[in-house]
PDB file of N, CA and C in Angstrom:
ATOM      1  N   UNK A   1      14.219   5.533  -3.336  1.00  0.00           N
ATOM      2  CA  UNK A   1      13.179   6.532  -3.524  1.00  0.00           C
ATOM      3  C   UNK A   1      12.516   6.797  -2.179  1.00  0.00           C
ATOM      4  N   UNK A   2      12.551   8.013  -1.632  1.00  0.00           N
ATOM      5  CA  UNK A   2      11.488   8.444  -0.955  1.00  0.00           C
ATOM      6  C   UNK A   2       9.815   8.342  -0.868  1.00  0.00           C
ATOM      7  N   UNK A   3       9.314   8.195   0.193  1.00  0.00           N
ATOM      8  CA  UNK A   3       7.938   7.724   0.574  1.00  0.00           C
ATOM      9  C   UNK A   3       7.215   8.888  -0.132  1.00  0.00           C
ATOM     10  N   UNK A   4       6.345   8.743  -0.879  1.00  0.00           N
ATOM     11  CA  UNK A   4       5.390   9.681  -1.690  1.00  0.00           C
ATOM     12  C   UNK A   4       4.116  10.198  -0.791  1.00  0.00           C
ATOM     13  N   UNK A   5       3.567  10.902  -0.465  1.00  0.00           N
ATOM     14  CA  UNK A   5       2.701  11.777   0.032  1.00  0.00           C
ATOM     15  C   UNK A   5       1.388  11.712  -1.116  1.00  0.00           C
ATOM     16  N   UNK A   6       0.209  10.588  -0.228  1.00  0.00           N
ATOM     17  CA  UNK A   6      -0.867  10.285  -1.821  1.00  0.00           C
ATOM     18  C   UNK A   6      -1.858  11.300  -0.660  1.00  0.00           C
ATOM     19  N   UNK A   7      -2.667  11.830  -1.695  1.00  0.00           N
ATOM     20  CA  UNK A   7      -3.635  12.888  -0.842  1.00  0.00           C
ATOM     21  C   UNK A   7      -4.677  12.478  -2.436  1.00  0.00           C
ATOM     22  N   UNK A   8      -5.711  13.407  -1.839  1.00  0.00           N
ATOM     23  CA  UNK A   8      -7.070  12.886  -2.927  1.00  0.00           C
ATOM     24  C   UNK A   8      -6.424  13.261  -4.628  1.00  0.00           C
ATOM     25  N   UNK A   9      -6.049  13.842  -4.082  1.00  0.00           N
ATOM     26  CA  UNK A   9      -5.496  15.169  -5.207  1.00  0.00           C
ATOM     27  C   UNK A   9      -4.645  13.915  -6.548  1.00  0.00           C
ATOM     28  N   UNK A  10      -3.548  13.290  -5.898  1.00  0.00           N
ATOM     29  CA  UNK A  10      -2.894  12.267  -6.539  1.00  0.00           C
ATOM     30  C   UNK A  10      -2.735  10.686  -6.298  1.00  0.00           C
ATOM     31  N   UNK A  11      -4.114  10.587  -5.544  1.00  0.00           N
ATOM     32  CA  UNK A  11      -4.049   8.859  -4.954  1.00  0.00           C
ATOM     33  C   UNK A  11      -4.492   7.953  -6.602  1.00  0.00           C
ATOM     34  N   UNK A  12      -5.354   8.548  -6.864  1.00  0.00           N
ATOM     35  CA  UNK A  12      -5.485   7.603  -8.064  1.00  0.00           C
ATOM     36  C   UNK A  12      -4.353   7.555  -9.434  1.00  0.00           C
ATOM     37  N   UNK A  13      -4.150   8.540  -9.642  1.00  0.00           N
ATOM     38  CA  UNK A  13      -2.930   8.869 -10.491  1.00  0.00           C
ATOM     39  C   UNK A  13      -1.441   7.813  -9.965  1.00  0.00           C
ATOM     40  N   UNK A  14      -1.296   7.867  -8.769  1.00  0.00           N
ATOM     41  CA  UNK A  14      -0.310   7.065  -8.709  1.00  0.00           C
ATOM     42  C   UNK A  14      -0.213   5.295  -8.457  1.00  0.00           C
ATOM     43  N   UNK A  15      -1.685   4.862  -8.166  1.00  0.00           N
ATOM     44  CA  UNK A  15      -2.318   3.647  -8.049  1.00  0.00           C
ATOM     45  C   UNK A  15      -2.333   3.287  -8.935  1.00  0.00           C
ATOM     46  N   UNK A  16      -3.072   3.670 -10.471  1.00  0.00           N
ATOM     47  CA  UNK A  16      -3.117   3.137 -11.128  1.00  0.00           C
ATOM     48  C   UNK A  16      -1.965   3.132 -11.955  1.00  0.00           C
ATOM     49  N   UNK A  17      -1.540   3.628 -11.849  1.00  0.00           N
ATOM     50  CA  UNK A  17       0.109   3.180 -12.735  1.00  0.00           C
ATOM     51  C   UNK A  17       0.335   1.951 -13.165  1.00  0.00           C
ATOM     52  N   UNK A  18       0.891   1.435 -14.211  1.00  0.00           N
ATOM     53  CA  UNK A  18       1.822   0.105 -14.695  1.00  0.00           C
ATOM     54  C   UNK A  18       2.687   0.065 -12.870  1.00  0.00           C
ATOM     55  N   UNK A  19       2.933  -1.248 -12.585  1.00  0.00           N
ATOM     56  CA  UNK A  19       4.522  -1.582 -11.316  1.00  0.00           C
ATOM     57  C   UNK A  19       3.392  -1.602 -10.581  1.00  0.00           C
ATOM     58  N   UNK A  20       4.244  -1.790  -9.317  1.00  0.00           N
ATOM     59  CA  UNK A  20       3.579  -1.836  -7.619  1.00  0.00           C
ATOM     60  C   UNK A  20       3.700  -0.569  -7.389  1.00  0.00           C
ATOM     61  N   UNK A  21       2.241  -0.212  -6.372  1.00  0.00           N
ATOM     62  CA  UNK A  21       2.222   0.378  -5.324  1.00  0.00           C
ATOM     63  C   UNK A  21       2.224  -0.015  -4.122  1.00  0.00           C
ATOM     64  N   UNK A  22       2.604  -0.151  -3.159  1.00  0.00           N
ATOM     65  CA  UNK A  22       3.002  -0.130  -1.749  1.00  0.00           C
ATOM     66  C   UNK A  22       1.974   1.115  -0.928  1.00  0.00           C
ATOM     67  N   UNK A  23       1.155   1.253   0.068  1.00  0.00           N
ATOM     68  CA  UNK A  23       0.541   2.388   0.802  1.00  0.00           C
ATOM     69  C   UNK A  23       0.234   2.116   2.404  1.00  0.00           C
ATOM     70  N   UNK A  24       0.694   2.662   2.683  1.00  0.00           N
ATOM     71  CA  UNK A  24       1.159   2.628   4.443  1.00  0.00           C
ATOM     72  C   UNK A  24      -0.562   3.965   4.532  1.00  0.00           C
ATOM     73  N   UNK A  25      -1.346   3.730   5.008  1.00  0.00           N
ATOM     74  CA  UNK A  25      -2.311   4.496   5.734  1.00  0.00           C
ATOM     75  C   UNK A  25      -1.992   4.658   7.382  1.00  0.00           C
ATOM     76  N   UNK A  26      -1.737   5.292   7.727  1.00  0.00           N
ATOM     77  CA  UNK A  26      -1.097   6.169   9.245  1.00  0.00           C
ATOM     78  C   UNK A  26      -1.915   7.659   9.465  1.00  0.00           C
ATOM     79  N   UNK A  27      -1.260   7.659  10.982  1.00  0.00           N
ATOM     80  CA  UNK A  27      -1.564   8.618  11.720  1.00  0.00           C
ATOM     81  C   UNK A  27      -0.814   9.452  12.587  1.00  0.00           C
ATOM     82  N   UNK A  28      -0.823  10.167  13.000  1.00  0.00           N
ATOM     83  CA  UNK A  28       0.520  11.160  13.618  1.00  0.00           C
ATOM     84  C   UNK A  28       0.646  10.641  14.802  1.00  0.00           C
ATOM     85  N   UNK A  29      -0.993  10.052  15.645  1.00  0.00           N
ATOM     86  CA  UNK A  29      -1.251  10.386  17.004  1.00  0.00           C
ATOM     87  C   UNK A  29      -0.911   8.680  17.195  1.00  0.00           C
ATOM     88  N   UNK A  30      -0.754   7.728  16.096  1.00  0.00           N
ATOM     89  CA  UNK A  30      -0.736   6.223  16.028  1.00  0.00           C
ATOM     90  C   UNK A  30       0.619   5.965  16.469  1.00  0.00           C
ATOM     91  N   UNK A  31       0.799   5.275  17.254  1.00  0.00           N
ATOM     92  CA  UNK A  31       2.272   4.639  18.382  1.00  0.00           C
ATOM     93  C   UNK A  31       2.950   3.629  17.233  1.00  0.00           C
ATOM     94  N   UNK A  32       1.938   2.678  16.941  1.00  0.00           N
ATOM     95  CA  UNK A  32       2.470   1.455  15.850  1.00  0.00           C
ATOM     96  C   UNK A  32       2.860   2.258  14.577  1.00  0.00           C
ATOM     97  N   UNK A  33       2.158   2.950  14.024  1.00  0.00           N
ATOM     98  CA  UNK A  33       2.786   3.752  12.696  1.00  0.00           C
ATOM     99  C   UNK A  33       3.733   4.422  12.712  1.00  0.00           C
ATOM    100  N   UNK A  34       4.099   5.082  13.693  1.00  0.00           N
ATOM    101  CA  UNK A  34       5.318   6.074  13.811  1.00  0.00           C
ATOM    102  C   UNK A  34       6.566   4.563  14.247  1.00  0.00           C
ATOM    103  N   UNK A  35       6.535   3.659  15.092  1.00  0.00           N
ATOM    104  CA  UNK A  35       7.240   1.904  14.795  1.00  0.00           C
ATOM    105  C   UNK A  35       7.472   1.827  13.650  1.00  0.00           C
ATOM    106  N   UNK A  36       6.575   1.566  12.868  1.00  0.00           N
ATOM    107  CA  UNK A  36       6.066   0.988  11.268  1.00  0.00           C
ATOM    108  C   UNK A  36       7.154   2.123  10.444  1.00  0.00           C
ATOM    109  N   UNK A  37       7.004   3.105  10.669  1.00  0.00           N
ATOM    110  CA  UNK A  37       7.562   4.241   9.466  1.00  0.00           C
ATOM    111  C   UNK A  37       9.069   4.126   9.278  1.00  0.00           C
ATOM    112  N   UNK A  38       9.930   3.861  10.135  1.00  0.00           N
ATOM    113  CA  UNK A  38      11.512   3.526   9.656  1.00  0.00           C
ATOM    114  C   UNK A  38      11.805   2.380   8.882  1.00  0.00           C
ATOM    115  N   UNK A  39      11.106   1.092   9.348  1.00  0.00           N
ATOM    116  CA  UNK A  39      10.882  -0.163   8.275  1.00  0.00           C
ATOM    117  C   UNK A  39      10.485   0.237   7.149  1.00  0.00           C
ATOM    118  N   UNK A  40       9.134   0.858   7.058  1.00  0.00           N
ATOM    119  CA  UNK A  40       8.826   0.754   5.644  1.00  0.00           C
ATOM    120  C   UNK A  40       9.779   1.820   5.106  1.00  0.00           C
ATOM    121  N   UNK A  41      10.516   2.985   5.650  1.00  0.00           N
ATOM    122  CA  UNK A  41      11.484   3.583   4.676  1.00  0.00           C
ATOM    123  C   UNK A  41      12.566   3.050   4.550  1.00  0.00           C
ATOM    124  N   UNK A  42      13.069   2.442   5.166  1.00  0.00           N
ATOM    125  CA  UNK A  42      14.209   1.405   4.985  1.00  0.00           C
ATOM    126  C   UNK A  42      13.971   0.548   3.141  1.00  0.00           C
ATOM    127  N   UNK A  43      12.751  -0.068   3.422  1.00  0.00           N
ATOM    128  CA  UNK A  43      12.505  -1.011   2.446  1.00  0.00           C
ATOM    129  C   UNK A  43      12.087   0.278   1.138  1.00  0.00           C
ATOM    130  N   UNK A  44      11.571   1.288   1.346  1.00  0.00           N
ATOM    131  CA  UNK A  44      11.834   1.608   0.092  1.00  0.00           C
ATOM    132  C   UNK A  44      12.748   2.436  -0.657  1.00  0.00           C
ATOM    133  N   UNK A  45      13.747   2.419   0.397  1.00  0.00           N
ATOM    134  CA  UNK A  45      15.076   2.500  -0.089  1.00  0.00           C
ATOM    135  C   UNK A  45      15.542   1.333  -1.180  1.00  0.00           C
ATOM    136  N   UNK A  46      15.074   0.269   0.041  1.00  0.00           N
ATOM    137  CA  UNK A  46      15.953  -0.987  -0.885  1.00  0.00           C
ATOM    138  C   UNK A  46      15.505  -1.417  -2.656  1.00  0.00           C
ATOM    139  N   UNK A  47      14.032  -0.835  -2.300  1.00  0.00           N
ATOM    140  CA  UNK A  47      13.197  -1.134  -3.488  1.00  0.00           C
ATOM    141  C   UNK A  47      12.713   0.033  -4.453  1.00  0.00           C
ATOM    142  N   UNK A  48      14.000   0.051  -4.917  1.00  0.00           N
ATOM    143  CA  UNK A  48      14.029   1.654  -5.958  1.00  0.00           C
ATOM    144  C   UNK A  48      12.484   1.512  -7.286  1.00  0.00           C
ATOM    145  N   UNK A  49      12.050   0.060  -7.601  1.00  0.00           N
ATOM    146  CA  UNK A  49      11.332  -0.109  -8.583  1.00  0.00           C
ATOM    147  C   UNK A  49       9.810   0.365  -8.482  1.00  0.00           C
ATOM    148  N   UNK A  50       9.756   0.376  -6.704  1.00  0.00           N
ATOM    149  CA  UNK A  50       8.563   0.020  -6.126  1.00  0.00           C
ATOM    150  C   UNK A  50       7.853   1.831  -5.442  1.00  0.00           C
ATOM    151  N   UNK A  51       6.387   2.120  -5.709  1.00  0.00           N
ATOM    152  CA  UNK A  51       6.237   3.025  -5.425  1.00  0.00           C
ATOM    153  C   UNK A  51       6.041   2.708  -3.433  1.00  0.00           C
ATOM    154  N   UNK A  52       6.608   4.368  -3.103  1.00  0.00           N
ATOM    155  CA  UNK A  52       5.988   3.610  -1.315  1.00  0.00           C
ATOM    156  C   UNK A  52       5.153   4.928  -1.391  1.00  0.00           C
ATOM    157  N   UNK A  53       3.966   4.731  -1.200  1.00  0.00           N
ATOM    158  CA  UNK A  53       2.769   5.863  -0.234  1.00  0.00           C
ATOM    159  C   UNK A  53       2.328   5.848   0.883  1.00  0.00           C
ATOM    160  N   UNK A  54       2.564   6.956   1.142  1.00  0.00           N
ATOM    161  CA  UNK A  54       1.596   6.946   2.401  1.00  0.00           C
ATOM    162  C   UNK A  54       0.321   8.303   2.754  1.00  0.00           C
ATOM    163  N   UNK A  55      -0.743   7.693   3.104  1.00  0.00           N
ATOM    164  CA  UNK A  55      -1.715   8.348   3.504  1.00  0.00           C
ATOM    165  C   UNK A  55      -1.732   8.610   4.936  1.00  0.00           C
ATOM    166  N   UNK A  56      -2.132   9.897   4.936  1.00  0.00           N
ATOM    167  CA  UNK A  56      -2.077  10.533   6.444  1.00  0.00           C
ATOM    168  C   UNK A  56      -3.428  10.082   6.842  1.00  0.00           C
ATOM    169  N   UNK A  57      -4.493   9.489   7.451  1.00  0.00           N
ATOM    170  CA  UNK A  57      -5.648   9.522   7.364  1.00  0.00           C
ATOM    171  C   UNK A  57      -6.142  10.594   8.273  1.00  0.00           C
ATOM    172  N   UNK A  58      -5.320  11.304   8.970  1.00  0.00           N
ATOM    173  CA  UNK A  58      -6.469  12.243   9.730  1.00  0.00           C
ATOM    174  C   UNK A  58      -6.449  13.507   8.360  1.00  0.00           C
ATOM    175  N   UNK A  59      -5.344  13.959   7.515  1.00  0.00           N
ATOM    176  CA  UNK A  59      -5.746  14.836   6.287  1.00  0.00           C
ATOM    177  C   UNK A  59      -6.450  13.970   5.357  1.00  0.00           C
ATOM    178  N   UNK A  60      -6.119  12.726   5.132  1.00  0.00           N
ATOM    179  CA  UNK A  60      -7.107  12.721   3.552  1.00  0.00           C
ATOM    180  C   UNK A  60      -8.246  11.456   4.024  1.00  0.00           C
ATOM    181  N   UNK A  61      -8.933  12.002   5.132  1.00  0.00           N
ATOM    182  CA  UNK A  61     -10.444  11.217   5.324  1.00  0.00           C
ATOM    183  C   UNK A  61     -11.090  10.750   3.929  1.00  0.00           C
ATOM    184  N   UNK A  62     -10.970  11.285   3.304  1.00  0.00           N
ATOM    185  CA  UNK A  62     -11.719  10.861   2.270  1.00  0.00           C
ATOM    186  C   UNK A  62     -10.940   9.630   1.589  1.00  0.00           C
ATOM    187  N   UNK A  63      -9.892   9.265   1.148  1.00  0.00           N
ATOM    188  CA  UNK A  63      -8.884   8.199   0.979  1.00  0.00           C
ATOM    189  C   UNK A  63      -9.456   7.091   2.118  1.00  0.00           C
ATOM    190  N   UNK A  64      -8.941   7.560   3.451  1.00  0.00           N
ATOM    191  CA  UNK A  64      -9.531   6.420   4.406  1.00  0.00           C
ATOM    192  C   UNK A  64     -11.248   5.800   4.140  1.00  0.00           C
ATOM    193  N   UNK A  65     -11.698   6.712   4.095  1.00  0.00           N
ATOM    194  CA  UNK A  65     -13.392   6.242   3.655  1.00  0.00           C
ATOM    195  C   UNK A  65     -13.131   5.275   2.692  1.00  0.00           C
ATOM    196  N   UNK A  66     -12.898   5.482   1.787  1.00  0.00           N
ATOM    197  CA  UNK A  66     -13.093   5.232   0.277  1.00  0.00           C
ATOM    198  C   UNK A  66     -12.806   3.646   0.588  1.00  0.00           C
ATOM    199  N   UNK A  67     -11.376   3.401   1.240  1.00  0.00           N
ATOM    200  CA  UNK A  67     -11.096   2.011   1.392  1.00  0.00           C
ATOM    201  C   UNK A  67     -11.817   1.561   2.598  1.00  0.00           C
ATOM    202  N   UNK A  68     -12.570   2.185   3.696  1.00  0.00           N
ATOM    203  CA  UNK A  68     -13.060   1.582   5.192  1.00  0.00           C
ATOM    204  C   UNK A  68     -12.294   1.579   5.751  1.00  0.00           C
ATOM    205  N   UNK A  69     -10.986   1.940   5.688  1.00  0.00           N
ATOM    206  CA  UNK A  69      -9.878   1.843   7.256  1.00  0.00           C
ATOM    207  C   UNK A  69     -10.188   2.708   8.446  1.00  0.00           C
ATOM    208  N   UNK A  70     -10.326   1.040   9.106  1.00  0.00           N
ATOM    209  CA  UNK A  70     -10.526   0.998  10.383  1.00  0.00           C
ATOM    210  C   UNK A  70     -10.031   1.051  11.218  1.00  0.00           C
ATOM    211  N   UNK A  71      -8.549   0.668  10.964  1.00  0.00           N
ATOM    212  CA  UNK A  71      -7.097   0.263  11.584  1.00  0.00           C
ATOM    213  C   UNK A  71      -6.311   0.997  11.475  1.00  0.00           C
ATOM    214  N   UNK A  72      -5.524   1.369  12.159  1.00  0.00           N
ATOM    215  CA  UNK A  72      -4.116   1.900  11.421  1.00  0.00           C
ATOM    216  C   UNK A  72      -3.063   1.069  12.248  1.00  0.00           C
ATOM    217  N   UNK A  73      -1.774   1.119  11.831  1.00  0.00           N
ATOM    218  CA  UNK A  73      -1.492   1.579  10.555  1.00  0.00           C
ATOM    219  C   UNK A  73      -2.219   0.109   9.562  1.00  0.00           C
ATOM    220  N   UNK A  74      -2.530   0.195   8.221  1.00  0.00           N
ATOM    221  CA  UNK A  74      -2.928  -0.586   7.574  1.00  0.00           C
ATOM    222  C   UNK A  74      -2.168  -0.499   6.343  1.00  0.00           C
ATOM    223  N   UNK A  75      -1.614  -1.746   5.695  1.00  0.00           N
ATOM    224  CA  UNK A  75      -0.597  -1.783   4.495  1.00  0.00           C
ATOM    225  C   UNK A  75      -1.390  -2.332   3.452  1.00  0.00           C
ATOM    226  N   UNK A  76      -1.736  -1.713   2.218  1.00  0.00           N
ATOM    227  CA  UNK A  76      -1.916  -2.267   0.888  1.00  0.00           C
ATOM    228  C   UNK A  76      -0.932  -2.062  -0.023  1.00  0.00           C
ATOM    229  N   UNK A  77      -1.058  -2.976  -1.146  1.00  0.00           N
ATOM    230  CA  UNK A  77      -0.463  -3.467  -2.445  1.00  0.00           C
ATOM    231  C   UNK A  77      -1.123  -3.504  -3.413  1.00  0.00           C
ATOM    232  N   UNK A  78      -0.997  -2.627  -4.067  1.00  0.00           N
ATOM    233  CA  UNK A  78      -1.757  -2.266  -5.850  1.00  0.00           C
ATOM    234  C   UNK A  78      -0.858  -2.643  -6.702  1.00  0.00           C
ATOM    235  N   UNK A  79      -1.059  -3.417  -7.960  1.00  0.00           N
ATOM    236  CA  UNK A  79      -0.381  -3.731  -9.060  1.00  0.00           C
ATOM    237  C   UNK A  79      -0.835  -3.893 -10.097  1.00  0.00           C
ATOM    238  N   UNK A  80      -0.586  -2.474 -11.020  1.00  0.00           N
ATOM    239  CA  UNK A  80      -1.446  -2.341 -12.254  1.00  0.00           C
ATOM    240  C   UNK A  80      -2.583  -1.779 -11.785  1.00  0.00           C
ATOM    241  N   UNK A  81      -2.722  -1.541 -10.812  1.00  0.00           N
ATOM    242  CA  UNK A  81      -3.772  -0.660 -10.532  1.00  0.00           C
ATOM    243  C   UNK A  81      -5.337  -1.419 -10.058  1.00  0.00           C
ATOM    244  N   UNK A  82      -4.584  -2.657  -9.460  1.00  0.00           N
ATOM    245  CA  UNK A  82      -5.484  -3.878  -9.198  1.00  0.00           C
ATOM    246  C   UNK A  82      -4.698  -3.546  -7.396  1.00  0.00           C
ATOM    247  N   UNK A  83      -5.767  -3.779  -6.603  1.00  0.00           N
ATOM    248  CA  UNK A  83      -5.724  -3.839  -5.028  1.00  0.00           C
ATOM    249  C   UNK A  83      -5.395  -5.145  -5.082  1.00  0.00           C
ATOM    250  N   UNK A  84      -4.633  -5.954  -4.653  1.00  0.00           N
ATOM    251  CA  UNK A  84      -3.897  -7.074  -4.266  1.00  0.00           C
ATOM    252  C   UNK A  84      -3.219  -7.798  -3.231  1.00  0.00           C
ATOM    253  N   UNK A  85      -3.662  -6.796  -2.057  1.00  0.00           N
ATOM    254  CA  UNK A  85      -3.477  -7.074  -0.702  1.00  0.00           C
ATOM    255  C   UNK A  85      -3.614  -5.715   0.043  1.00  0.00           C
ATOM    256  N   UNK A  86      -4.567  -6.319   1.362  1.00  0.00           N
ATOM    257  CA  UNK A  86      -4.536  -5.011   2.165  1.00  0.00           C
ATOM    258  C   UNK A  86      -4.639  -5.715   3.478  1.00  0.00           C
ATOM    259  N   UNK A  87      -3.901  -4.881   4.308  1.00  0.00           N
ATOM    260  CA  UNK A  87      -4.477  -5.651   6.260  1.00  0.00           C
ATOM    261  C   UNK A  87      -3.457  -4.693   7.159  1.00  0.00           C
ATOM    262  N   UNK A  88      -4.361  -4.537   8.166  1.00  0.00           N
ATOM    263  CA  UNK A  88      -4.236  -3.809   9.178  1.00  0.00           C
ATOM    264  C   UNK A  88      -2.862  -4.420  10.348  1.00  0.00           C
ATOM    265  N   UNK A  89      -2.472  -3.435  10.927  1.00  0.00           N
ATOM    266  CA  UNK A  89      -1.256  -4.062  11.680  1.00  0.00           C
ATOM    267  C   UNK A  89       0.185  -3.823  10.880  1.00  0.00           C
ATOM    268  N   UNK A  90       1.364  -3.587  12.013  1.00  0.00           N
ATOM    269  CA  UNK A  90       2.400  -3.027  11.524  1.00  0.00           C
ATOM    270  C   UNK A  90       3.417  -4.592  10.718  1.00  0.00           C
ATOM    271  N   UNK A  91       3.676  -3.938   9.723  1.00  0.00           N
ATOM    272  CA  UNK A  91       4.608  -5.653   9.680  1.00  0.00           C
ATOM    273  C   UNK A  91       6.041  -5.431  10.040  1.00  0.00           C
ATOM    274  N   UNK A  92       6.501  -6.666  10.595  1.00  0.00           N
ATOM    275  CA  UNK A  92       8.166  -6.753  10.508  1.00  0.00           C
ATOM    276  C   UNK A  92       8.618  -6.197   9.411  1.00  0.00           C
ATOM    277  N   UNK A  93       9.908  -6.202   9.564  1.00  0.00           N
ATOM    278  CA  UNK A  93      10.497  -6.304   8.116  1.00  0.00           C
ATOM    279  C   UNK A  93      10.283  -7.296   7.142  1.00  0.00           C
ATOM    280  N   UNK A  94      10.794  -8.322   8.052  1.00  0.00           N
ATOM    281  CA  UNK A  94      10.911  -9.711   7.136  1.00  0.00           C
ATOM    282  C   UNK A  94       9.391  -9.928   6.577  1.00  0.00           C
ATOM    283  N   UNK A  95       8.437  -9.244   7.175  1.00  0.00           N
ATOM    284  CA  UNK A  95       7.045  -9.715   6.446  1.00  0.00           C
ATOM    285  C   UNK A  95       6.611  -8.555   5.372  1.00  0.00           C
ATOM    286  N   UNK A  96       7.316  -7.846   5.655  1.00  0.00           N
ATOM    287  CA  UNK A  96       7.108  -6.359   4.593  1.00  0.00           C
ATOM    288  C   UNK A  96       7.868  -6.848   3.530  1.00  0.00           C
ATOM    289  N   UNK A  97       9.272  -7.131   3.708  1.00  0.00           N
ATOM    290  CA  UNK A  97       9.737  -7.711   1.908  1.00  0.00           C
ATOM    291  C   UNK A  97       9.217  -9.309   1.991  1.00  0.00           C
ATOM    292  N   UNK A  98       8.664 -10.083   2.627  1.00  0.00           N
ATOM    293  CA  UNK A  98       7.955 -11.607   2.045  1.00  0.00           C
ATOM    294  C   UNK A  98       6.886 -11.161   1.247  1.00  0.00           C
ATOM    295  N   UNK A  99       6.138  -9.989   1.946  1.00  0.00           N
ATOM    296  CA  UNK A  99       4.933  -9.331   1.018  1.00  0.00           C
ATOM    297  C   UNK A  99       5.204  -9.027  -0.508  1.00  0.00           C
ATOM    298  N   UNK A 100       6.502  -8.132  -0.463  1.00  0.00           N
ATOM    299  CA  UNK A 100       6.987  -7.067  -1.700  1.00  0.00           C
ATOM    300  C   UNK A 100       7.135  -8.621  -2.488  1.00  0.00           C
ATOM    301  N   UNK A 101       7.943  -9.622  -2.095  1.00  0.00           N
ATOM    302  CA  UNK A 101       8.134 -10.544  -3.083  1.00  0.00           C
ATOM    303  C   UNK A 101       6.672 -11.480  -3.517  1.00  0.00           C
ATOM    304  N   UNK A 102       6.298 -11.463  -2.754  1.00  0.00           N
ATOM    305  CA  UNK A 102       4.584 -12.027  -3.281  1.00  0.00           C
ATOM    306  C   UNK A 102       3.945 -11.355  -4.327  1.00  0.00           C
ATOM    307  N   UNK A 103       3.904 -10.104  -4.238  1.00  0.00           N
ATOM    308  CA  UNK A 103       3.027  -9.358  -5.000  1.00  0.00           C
ATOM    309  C   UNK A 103       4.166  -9.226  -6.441  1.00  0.00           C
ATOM    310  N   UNK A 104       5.448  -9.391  -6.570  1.00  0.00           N
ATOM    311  CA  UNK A 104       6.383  -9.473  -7.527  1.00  0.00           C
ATOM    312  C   UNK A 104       5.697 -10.257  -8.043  1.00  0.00           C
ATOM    313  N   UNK A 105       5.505 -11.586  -7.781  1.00  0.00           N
ATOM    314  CA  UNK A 105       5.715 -12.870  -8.397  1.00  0.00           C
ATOM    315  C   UNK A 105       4.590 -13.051  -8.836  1.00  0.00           C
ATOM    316  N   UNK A 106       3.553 -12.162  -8.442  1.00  0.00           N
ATOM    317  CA  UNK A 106       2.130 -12.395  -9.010  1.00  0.00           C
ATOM    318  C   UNK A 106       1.852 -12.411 -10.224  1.00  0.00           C
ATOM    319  N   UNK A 107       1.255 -13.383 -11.288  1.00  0.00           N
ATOM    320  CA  UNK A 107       0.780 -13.092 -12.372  1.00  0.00           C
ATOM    321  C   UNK A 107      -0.739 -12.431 -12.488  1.00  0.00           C
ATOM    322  N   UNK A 108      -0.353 -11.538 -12.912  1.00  0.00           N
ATOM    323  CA  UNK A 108      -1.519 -10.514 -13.084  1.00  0.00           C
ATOM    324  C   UNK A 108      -2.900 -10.745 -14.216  1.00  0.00           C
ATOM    325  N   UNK A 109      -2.668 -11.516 -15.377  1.00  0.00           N
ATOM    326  CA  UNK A 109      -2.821 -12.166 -15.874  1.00  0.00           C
ATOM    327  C   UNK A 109      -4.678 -12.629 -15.673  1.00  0.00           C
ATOM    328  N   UNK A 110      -3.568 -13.824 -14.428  1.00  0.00           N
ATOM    329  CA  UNK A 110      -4.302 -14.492 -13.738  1.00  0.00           C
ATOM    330  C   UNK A 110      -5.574 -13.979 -12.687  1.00  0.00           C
ATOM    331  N   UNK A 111      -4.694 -13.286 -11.883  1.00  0.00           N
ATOM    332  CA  UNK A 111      -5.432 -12.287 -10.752  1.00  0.00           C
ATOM    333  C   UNK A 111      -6.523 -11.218 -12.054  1.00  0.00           C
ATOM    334  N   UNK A 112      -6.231 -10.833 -12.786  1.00  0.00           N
ATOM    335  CA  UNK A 112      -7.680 -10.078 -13.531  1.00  0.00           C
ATOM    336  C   UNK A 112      -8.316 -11.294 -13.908  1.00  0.00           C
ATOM    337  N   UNK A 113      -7.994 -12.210 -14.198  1.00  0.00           N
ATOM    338  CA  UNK A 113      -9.385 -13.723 -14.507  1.00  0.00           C
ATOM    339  C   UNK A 113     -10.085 -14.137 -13.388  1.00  0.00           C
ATOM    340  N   UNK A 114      -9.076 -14.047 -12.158  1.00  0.00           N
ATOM    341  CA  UNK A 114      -9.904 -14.561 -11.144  1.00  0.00           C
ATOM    342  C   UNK A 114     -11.015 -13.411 -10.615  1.00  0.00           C
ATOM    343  N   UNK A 115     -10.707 -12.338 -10.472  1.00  0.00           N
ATOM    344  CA  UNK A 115     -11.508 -10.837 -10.244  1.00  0.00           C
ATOM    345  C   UNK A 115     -12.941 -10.716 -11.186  1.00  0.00           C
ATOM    346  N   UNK A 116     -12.501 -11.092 -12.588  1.00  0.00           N
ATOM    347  CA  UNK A 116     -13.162 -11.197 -13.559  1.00  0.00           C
ATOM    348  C   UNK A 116     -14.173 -12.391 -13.053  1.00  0.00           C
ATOM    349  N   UNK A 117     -14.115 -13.215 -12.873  1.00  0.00           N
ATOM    350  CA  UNK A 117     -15.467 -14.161 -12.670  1.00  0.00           C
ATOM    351  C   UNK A 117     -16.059 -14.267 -11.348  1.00  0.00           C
ATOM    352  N   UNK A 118     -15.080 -13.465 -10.535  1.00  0.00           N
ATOM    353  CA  UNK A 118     -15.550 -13.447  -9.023  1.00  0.00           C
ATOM    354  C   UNK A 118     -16.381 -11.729  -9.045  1.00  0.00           C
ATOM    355  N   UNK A 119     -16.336 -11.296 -10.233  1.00  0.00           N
ATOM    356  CA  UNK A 119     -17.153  -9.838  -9.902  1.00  0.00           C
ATOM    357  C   UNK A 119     -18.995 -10.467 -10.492  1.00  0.00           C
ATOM    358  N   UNK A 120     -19.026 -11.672 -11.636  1.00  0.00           N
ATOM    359  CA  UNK A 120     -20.526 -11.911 -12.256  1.00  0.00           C
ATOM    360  C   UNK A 120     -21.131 -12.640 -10.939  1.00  0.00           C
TER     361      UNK A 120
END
């Protein structure tokens, strides 16, 4: 599957979905993101199950606000529509699928109990 294009318009619609989201936040004028962008399409080639987004942040400022990115490029992981990892800096490969398999293996379950008593 091809890298999806999230703008205000469809960022939440595709976040919250059932599965993973994957979201690459970039920039045109960013040296490391335009690095970053053949890896992460590589991998979501490999990972037909998995959504890949990416936010342009100089078009959808408002997306960047919303989360505070400060950084680019910066990679988050939504699952179920739960934020489940986010951090700034380009990853290898090998740390882009160690990630994809982390957030697989996650019981979700769990992660809404722990969210759940860490929000009172």
């Amino acid at each position: 599957m091809a890298t999806v294009e999230l703008t205000t318009a469809n960022f939440d619609e595709v976040t919250e979905q059932p599965g993973i989201v994957l979201v690459d936040f970039w920039a045109d004028w960013c040296g490391p993101c335009k690095r970053f962008a053949p890896v992460y399409e590589r991998s979501s080639e490999k990972h037909q199950e998995i959504v890949f987004g990416k936010v342009d942040t100089e078009a959808q400022q408002e997306i960047a606000a919303k989360f505070d990115i400060r950084s680019i490029p910066t990679i988050m992981a939504v699952r179920d529509g739960v934020i489940v990892f986010a951090q700034p800096g380009a990853l290898p490969e090998s740390a882009l699928e160690s990630l994809i398999e982390q957030v697989q293996a996650l019981d979700m379950d769990d992660v809404r109990k722990q969210l759940a008593e860490h929000s009172h």
